[in-house]
C-alpha atoms as a PDB file:
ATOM      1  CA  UNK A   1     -29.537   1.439   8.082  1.00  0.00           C
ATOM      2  CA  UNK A   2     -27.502   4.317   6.390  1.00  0.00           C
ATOM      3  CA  UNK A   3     -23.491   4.085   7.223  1.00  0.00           C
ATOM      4  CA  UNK A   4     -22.217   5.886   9.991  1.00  0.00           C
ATOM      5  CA  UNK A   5     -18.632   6.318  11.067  1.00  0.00           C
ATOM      6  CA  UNK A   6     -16.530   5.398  13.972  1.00  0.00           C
ATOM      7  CA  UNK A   7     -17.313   7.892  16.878  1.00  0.00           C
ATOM      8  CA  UNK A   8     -13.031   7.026  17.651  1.00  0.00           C
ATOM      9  CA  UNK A   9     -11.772   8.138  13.900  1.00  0.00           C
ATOM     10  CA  UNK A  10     -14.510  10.946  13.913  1.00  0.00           C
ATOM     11  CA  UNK A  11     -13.335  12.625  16.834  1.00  0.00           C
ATOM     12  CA  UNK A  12      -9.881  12.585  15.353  1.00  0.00           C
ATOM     13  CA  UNK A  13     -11.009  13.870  11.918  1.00  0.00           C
ATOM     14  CA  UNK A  14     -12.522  17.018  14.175  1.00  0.00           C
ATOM     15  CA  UNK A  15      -9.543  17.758  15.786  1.00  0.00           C
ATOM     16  CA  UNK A  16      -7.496  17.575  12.439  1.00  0.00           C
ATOM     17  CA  UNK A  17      -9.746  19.559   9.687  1.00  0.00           C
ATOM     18  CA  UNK A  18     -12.868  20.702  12.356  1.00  0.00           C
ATOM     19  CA  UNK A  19     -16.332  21.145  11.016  1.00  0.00           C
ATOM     20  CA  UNK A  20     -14.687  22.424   7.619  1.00  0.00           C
ATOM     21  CA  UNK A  21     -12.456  20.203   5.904  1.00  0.00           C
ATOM     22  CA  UNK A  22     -10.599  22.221   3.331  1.00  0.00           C
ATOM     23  CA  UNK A  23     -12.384  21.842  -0.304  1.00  0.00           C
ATOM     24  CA  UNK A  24     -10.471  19.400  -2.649  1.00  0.00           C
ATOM     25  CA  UNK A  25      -8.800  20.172  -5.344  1.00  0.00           C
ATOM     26  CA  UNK A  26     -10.093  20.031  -8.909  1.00  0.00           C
ATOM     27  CA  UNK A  27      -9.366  16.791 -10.741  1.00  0.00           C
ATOM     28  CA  UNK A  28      -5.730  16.934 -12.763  1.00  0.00           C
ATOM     29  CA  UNK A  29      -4.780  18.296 -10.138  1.00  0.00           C
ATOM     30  CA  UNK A  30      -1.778  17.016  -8.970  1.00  0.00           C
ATOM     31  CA  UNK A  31       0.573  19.105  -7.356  1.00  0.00           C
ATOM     32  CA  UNK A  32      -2.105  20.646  -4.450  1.00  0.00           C
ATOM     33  CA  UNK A  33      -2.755  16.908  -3.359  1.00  0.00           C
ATOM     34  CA  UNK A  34       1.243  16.222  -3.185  1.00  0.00           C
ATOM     35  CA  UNK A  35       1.631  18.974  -1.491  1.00  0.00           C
ATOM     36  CA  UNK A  36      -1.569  18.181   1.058  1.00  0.00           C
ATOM     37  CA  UNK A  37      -0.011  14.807   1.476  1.00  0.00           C
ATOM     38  CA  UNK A  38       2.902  15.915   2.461  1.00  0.00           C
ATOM     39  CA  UNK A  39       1.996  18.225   4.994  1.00  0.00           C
ATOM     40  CA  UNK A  40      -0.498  15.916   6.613  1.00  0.00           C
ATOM     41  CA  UNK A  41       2.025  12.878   6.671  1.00  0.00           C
ATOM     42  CA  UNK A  42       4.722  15.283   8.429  1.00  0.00           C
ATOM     43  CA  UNK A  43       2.374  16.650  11.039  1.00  0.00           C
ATOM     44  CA  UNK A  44       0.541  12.954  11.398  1.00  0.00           C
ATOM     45  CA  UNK A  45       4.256  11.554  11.759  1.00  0.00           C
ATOM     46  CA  UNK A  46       5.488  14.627  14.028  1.00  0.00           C
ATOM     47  CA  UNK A  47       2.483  13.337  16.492  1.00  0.00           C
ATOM     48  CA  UNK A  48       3.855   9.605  16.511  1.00  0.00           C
ATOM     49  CA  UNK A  49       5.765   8.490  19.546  1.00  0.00           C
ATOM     50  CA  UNK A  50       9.220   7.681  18.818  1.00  0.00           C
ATOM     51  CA  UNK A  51      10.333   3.907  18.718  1.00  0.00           C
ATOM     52  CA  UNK A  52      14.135   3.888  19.201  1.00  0.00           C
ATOM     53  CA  UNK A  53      14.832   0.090  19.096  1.00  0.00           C
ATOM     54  CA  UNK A  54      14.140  -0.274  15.499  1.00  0.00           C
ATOM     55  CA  UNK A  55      16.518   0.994  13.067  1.00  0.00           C
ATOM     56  CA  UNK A  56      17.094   1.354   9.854  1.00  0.00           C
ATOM     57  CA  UNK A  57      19.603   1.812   7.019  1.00  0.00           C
ATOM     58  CA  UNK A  58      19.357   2.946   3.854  1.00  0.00           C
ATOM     59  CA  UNK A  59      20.838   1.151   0.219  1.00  0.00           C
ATOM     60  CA  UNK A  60      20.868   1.925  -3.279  1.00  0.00           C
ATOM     61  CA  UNK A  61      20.176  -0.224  -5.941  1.00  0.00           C
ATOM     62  CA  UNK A  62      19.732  -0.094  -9.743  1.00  0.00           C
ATOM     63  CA  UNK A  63      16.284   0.356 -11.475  1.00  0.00           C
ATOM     64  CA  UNK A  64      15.925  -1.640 -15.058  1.00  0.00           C
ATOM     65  CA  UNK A  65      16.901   1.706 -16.701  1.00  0.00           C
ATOM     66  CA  UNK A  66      19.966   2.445 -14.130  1.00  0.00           C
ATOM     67  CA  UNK A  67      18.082   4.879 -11.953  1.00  0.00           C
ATOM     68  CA  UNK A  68      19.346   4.874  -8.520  1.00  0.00           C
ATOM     69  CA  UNK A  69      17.269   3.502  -6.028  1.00  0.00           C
ATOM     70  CA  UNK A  70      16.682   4.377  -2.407  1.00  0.00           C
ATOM     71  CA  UNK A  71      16.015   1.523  -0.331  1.00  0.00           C
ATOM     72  CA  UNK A  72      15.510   1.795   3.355  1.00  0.00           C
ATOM     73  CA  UNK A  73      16.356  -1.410   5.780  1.00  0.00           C
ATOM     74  CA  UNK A  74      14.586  -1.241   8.844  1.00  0.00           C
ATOM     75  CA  UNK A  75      15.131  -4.290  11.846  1.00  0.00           C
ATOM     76  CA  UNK A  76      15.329  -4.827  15.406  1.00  0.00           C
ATOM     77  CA  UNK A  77      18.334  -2.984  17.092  1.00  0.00           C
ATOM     78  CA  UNK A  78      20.493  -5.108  18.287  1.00  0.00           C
ATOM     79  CA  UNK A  79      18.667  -8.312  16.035  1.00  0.00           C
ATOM     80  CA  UNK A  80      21.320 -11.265  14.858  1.00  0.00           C
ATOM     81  CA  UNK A  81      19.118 -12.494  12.104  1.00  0.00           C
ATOM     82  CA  UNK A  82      19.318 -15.619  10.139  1.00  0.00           C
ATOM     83  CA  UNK A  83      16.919 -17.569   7.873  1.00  0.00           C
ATOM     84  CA  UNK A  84      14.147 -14.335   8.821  1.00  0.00           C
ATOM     85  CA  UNK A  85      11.411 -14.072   7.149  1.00  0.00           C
ATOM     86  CA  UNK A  86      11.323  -9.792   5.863  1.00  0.00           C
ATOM     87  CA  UNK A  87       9.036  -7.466   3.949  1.00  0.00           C
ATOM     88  CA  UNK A  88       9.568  -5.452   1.073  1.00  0.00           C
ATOM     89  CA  UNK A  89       6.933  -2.513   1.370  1.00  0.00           C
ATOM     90  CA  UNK A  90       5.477   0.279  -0.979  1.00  0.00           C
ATOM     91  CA  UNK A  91       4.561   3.340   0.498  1.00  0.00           C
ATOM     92  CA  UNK A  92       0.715   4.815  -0.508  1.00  0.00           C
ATOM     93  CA  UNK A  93       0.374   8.552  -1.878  1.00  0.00           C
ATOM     94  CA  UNK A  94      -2.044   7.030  -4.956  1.00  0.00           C
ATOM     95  CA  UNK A  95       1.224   6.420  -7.327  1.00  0.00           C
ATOM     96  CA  UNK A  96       1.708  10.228  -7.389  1.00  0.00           C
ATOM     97  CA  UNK A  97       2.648  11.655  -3.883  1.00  0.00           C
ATOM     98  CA  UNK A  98       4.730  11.086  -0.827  1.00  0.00           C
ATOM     99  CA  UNK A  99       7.654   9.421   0.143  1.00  0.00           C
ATOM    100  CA  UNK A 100       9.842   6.922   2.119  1.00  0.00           C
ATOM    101  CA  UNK A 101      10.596   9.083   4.811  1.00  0.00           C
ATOM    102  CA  UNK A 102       7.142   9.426   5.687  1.00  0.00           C
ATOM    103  CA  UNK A 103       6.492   5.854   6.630  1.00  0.00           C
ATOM    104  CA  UNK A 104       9.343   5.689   8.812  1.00  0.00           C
ATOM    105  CA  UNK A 105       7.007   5.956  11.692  1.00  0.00           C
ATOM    106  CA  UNK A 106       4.346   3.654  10.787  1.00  0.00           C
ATOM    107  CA  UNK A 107       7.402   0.552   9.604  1.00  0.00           C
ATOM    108  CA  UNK A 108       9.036   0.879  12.709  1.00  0.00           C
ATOM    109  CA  UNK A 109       5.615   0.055  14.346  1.00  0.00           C
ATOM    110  CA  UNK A 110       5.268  -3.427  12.178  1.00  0.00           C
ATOM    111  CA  UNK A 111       9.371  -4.255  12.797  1.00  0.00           C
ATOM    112  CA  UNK A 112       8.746  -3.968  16.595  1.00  0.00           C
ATOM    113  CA  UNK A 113       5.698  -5.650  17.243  1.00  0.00           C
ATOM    114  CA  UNK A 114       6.705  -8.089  14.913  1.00  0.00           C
ATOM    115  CA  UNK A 115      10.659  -8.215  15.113  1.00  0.00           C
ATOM    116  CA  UNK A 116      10.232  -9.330  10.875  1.00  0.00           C
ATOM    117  CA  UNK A 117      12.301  -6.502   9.082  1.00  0.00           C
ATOM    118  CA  UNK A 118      11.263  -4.341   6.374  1.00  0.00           C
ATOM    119  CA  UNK A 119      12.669  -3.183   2.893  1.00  0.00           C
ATOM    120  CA  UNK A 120      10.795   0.153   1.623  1.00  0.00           C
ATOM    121  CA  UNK A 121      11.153   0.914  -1.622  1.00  0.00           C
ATOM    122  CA  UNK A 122      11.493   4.469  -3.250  1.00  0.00           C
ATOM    123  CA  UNK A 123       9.751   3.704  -6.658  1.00  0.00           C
ATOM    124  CA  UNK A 124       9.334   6.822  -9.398  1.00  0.00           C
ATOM    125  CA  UNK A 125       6.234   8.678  -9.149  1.00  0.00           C
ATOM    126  CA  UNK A 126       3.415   9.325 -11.569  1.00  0.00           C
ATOM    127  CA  UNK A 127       2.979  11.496 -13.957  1.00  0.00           C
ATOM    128  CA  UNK A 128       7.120  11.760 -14.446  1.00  0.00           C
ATOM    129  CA  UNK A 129       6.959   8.381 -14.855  1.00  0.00           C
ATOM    130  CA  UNK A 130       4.193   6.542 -15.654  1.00  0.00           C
ATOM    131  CA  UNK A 131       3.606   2.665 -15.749  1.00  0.00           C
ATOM    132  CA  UNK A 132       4.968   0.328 -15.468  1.00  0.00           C
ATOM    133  CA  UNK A 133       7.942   1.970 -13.626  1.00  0.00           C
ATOM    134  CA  UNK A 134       6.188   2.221 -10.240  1.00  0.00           C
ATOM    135  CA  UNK A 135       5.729  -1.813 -10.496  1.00  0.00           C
ATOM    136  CA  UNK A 136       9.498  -2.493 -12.079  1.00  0.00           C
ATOM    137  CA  UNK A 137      11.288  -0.506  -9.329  1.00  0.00           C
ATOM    138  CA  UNK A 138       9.668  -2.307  -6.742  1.00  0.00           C
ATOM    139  CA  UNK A 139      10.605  -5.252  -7.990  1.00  0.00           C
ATOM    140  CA  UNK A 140      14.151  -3.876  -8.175  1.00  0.00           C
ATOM    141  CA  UNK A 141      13.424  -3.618  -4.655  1.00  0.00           C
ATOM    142  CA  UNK A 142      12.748  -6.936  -3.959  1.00  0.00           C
ATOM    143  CA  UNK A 143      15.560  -8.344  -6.229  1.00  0.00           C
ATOM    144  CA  UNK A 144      17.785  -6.513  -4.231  1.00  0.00           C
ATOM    145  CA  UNK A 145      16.593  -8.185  -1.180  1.00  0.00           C
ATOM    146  CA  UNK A 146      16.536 -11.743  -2.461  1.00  0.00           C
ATOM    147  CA  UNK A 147      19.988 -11.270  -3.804  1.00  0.00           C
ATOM    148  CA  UNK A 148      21.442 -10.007  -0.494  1.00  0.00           C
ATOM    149  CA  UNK A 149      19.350 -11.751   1.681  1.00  0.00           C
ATOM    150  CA  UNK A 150      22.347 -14.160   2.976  1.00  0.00           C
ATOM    151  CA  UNK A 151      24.014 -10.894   4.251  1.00  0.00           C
ATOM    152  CA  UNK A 152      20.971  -9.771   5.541  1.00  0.00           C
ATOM    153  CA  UNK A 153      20.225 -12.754   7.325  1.00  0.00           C
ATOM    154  CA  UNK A 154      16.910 -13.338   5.358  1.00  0.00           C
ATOM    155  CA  UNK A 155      15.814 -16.551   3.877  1.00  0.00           C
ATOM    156  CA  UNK A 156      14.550 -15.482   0.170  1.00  0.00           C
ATOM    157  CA  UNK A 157      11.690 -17.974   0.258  1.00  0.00           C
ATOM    158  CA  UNK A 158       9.838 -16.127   2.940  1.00  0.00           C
ATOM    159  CA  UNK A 159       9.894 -12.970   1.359  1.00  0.00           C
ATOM    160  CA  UNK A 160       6.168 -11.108   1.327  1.00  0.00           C
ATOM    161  CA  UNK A 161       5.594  -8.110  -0.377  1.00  0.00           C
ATOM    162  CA  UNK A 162       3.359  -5.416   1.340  1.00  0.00           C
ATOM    163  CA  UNK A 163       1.820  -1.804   0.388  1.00  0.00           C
ATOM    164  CA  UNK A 164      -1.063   0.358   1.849  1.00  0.00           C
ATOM    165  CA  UNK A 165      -3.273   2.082  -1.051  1.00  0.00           C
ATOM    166  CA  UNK A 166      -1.414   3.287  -4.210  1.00  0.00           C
ATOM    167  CA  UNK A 167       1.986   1.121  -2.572  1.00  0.00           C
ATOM    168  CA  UNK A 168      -1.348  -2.038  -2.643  1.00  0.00           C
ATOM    169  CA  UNK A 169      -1.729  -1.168  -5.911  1.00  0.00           C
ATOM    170  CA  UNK A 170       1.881  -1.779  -6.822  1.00  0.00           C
ATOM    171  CA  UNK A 171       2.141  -4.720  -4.516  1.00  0.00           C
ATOM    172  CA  UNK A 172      -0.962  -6.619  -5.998  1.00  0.00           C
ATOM    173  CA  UNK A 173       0.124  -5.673  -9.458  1.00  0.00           C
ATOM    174  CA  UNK A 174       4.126  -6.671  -8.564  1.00  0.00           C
ATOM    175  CA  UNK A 175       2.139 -10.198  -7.877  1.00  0.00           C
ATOM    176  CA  UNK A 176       0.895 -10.599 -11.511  1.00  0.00           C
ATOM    177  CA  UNK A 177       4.344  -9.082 -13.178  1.00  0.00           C
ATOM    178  CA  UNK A 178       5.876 -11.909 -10.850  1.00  0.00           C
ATOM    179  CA  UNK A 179       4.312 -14.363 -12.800  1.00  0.00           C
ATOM    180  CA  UNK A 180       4.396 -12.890 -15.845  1.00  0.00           C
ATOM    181  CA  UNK A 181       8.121 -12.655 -15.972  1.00  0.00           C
ATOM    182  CA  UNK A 182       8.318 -15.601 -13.854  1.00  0.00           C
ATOM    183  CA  UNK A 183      10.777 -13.236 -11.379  1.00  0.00           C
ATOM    184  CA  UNK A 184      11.623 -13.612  -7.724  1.00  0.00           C
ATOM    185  CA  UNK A 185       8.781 -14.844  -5.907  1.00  0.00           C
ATOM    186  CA  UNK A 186       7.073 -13.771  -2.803  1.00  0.00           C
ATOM    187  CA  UNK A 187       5.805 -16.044  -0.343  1.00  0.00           C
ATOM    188  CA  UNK A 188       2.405 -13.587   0.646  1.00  0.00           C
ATOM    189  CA  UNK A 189       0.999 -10.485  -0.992  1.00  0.00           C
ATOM    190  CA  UNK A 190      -0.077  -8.170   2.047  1.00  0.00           C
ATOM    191  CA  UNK A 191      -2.339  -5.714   0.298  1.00  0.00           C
ATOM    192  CA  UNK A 192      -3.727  -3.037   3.298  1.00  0.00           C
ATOM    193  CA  UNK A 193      -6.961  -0.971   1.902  1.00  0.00           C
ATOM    194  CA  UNK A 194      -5.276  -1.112  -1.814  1.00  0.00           C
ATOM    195  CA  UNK A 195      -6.158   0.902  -5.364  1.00  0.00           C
ATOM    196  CA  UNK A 196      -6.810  -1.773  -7.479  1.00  0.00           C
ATOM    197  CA  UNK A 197      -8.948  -0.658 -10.445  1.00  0.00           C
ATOM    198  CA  UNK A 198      -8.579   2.327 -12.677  1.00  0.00           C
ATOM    199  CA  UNK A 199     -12.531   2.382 -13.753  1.00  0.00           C
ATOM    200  CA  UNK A 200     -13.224   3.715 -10.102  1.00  0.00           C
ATOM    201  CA  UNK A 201     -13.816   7.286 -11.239  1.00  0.00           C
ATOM    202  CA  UNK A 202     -16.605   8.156  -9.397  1.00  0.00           C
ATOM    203  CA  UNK A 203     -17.758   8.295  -5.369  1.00  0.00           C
ATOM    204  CA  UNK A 204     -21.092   6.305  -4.736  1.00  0.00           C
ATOM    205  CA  UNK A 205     -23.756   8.296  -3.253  1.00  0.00           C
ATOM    206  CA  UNK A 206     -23.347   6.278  -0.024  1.00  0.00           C
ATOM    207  CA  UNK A 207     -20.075   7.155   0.954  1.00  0.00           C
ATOM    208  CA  UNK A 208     -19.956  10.585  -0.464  1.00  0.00           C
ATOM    209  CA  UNK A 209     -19.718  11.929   3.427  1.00  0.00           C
ATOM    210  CA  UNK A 210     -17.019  10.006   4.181  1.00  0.00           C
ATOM    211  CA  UNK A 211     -14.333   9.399   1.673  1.00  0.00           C
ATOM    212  CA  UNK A 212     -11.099  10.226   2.179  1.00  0.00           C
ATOM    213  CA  UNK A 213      -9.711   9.566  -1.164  1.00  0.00           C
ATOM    214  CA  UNK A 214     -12.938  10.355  -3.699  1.00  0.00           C
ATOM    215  CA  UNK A 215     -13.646   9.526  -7.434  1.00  0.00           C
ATOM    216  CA  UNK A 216     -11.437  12.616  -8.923  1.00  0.00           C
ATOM    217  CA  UNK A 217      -8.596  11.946  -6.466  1.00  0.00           C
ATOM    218  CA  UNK A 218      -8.240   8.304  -8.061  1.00  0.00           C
ATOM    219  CA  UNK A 219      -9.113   9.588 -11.470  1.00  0.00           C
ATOM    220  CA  UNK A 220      -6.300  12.305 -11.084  1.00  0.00           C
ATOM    221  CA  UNK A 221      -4.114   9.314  -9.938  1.00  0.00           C
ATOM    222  CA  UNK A 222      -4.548   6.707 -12.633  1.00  0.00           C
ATOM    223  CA  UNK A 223      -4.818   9.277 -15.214  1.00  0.00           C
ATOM    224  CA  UNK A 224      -1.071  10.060 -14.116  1.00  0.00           C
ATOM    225  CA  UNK A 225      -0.268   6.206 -14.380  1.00  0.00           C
ATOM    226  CA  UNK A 226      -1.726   5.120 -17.539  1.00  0.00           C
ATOM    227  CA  UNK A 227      -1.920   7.833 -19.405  1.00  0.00           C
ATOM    228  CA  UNK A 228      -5.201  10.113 -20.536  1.00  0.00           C
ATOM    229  CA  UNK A 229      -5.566   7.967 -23.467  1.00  0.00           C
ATOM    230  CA  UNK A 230      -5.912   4.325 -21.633  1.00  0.00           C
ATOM    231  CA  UNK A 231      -7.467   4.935 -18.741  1.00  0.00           C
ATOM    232  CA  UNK A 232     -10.532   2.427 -18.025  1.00  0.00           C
ATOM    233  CA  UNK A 233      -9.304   1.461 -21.617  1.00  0.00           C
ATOM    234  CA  UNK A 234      -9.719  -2.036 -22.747  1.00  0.00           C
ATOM    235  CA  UNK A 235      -5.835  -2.479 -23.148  1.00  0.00           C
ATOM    236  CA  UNK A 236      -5.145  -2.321 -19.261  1.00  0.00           C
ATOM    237  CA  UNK A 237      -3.355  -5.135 -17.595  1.00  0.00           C
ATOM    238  CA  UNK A 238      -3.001  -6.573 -14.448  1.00  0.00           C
ATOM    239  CA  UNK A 239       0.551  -5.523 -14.356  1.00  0.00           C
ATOM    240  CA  UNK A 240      -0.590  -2.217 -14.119  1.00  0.00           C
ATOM    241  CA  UNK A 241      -4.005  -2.308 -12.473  1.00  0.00           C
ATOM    242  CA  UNK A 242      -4.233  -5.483 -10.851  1.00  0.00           C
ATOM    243  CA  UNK A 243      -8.489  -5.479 -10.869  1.00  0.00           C
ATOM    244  CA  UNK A 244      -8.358  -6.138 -14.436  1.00  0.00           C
ATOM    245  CA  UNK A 245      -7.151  -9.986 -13.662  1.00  0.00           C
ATOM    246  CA  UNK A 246      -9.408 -12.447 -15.239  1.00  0.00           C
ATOM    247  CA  UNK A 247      -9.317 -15.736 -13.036  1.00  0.00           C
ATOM    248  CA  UNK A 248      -6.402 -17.288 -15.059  1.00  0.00           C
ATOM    249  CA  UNK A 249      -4.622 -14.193 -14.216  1.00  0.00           C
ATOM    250  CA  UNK A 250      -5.262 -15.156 -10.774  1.00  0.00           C
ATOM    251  CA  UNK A 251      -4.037 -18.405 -10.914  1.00  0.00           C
ATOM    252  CA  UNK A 252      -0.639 -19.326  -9.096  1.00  0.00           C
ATOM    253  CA  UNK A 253      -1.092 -16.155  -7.391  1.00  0.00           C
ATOM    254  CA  UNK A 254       0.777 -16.032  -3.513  1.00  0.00           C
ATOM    255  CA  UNK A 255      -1.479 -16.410  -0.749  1.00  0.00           C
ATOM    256  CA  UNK A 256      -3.098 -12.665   0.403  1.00  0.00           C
ATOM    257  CA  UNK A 257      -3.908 -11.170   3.280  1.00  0.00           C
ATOM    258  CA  UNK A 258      -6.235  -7.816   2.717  1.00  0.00           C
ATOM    259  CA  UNK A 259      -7.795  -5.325   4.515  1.00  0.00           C
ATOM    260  CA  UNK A 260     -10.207  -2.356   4.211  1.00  0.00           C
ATOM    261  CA  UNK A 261     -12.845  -0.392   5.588  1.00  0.00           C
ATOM    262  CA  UNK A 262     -16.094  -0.394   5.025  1.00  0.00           C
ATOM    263  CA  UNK A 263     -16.450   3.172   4.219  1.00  0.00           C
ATOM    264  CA  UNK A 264     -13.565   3.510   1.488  1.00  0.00           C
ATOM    265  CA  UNK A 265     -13.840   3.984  -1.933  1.00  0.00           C
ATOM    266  CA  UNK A 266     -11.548   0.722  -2.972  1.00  0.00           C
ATOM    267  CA  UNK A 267     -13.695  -1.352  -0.956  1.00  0.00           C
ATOM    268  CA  UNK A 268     -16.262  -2.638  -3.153  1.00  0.00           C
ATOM    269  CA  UNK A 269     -13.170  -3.458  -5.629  1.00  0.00           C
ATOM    270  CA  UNK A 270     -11.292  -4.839  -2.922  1.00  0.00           C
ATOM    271  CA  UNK A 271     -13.965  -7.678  -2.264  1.00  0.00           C
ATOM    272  CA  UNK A 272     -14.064  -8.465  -5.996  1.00  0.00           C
ATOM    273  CA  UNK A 273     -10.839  -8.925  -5.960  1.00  0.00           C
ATOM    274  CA  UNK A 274     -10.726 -11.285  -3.007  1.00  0.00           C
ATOM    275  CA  UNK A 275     -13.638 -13.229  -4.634  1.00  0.00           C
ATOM    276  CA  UNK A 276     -11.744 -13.390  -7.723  1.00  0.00           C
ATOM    277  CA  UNK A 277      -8.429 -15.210  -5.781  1.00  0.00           C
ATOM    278  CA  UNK A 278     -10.695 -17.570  -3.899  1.00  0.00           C
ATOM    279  CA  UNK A 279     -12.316 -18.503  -7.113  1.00  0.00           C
ATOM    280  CA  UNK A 280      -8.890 -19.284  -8.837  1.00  0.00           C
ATOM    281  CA  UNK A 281      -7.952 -20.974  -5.587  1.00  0.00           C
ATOM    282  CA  UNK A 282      -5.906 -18.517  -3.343  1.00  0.00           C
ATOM    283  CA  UNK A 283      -5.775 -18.394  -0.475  1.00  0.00           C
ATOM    284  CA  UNK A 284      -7.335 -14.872   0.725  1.00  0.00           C
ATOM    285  CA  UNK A 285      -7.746 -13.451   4.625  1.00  0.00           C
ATOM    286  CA  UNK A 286      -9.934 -10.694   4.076  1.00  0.00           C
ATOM    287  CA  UNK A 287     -10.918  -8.091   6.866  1.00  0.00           C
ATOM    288  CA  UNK A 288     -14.091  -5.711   6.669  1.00  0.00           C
ATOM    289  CA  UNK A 289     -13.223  -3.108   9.169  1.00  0.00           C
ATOM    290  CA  UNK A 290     -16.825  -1.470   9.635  1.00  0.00           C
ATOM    291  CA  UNK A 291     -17.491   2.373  10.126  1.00  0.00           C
ATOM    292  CA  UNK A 292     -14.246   3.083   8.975  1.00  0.00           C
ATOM    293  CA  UNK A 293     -12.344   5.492   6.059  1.00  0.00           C
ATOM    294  CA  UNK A 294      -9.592   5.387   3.787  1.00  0.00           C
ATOM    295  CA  UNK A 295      -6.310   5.678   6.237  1.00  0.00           C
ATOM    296  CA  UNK A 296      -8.304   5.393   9.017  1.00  0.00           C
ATOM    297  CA  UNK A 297      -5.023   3.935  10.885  1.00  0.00           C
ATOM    298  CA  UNK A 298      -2.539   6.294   9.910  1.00  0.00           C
ATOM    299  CA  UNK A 299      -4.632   9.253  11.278  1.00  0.00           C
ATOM    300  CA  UNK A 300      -6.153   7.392  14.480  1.00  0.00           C
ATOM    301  CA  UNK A 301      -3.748   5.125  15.106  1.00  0.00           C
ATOM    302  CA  UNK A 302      -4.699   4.924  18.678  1.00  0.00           C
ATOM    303  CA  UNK A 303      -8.683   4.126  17.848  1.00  0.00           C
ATOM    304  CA  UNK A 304      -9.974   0.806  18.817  1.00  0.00           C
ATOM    305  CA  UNK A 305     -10.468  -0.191  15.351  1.00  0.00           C
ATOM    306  CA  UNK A 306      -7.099   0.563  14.095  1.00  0.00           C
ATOM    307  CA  UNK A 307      -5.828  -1.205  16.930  1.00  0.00           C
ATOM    308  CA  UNK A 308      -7.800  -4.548  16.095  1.00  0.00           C
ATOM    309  CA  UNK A 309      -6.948  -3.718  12.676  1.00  0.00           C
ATOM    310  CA  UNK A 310      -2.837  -3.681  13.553  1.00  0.00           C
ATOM    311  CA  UNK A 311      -2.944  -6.691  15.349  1.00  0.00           C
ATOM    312  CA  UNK A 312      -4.364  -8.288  12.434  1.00  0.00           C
ATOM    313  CA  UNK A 313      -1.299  -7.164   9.900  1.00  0.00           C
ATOM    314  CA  UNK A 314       1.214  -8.017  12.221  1.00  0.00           C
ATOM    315  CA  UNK A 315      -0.648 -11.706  12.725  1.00  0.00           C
ATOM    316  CA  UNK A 316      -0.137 -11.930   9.392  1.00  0.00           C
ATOM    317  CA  UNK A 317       3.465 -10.556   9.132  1.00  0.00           C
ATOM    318  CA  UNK A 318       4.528 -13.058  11.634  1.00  0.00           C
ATOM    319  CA  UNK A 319       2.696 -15.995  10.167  1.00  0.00           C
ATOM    320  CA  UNK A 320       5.544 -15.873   7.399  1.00  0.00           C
END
């Protein structure tokens, strides 16, 4: 049977863009989707309830080159923690939009069903800067964390690092510069519908009608990353696009939890992936969320699926 797509999310994606979503822009182009993003993540945010017992607090730290570095600390009001376990998070956008302050919503969710604080990281966008940074300020990020955790009250072994889409990319990729380095570990990579392979150019016939985030959106993206002259080039590295692991690359690797819908465009990528870990002996939880779209939570949060899909992350965010 053809795919067909969650009557919950549908009815949402009606009320948001009716019978006419607005046409996409052409590929390279970069500055319509930031601006798109943006103005769908303030009015998705301006719909979220507020959650006023979970604060946060915002630090600066220094990127390899000396670039300042936002860094915003969310926790429990009121928490006295010691020995926590915390996440360092990268926001989504596809390396090349949004920002911090648009996930302030959706982190204060995880911190209080969870009561695990959060570190979100605001890492330099593509094409201004193009990779590695995105993967080296995030690991600024989490140096920062590891070397403050005492103050924090965070123990540094029970660190995981977490992103949603472009912020998976970085977060699977962070995994393999990890190791490459041999840097601050994490404890779990917590990879949520993630964009993991710059060869995925084009939209399979299947899923055409549903995509959210098509072949020339994630052609626009990782042609900011990389570069027009290495993208789906043979010089690629899992430091930068973390598909292009081989199985030694996967080796050693933290334990993952991952999740994605059935009707996104990183999904077929996504379960190669996962294979790939289990084959080199990580540990993997992977979730198939049928019926479902790219950011299918983050524009019906309140659907049955993203519900079962929430309690699943913050299982796993509390299993640390």
């Amino acid at each position: 049977m053809p795919f067909s797509l969650d009557p919950e999310v549908g009815a949402v994606l009606g009320k948001l863009f009716g019978a006419d979503p607005p046409p996409k822009p052409p590929v390279g182009d970069i500055e319509t989707r930031r601006s798109n993003n943006d103005a769908f993540f303030g009015l998705l945010n301006s719909q979220q309830p507020a959650i006023s017992d979970v604060e946060c607090q915002d630090f600066y730290t220094k990127a390899s080159d000396g670039h300042d570095l936002l860094c915003r600390w969310f926790t429990k009001k009121g928490a006295k923690l010691s020995g926590s376990p915390a996440v360092c998070y990268a926001h989504g956008g596809g390396m090349i939009s949004l920002r911090v302050e648009y996930y302030d919503s959706t982190i204060k969710r995880y911190v209080k069903a969870t009561g695990v604080p959060f570190l979100v990281i605001e890492y330099r966008l593509a094409p201004e800067f193009k990779a590695p940074i995105q993967v080296t300020d995030t690991y600024a990020g989490l140096q920062y964390l590891v070397s403050h955790a005492k103050e924090l009250g965070v123990d540094p072994t029970r660190i995981a690092f977490m992103g949603d889409s472009g912020g998976g990319a970085i977060a699977a990729s962070l995994a393999h510069y990890i190791k490459r380095n041999k840097g601050s570990p994490v404890c779990k990579q917590i990879l949520i519908y993630p964009m993991l392979d710059d060869r995925t150019t084009a939209t399979p016939e299947d899923l055409a009608p549903f995509v959210s985030w098509d072949g020339n959106d994630n052609k626009t993206a990782w042609t900011a990353v990389l570069g027009q002259d290495r993208i789906g080039g043979a010089d690629v590295q899992p430091t930068e696009a973390a598909a292009r692991m081989t199985l030694e690359d996967a080796q050693g690797l933290p334990p993952a939890y991952i999740d994605i819908g059935e009707l996104d465009l990183f999904r077929d990528e996504t379960l190669e992936y996962a294979r790939k870990l289990g084959q080199a002996g990580v540990s993997c939880e992977l979730h198939v969320f049928p019926s479902v779209p790219h950011g299918y939570d983050a524009f019906a949060p309140e659907a049955e699926v993203s519900k079962r899909t929430f309690e699943e992350r913050f299982r796993a965010i509390r299993s640390l």
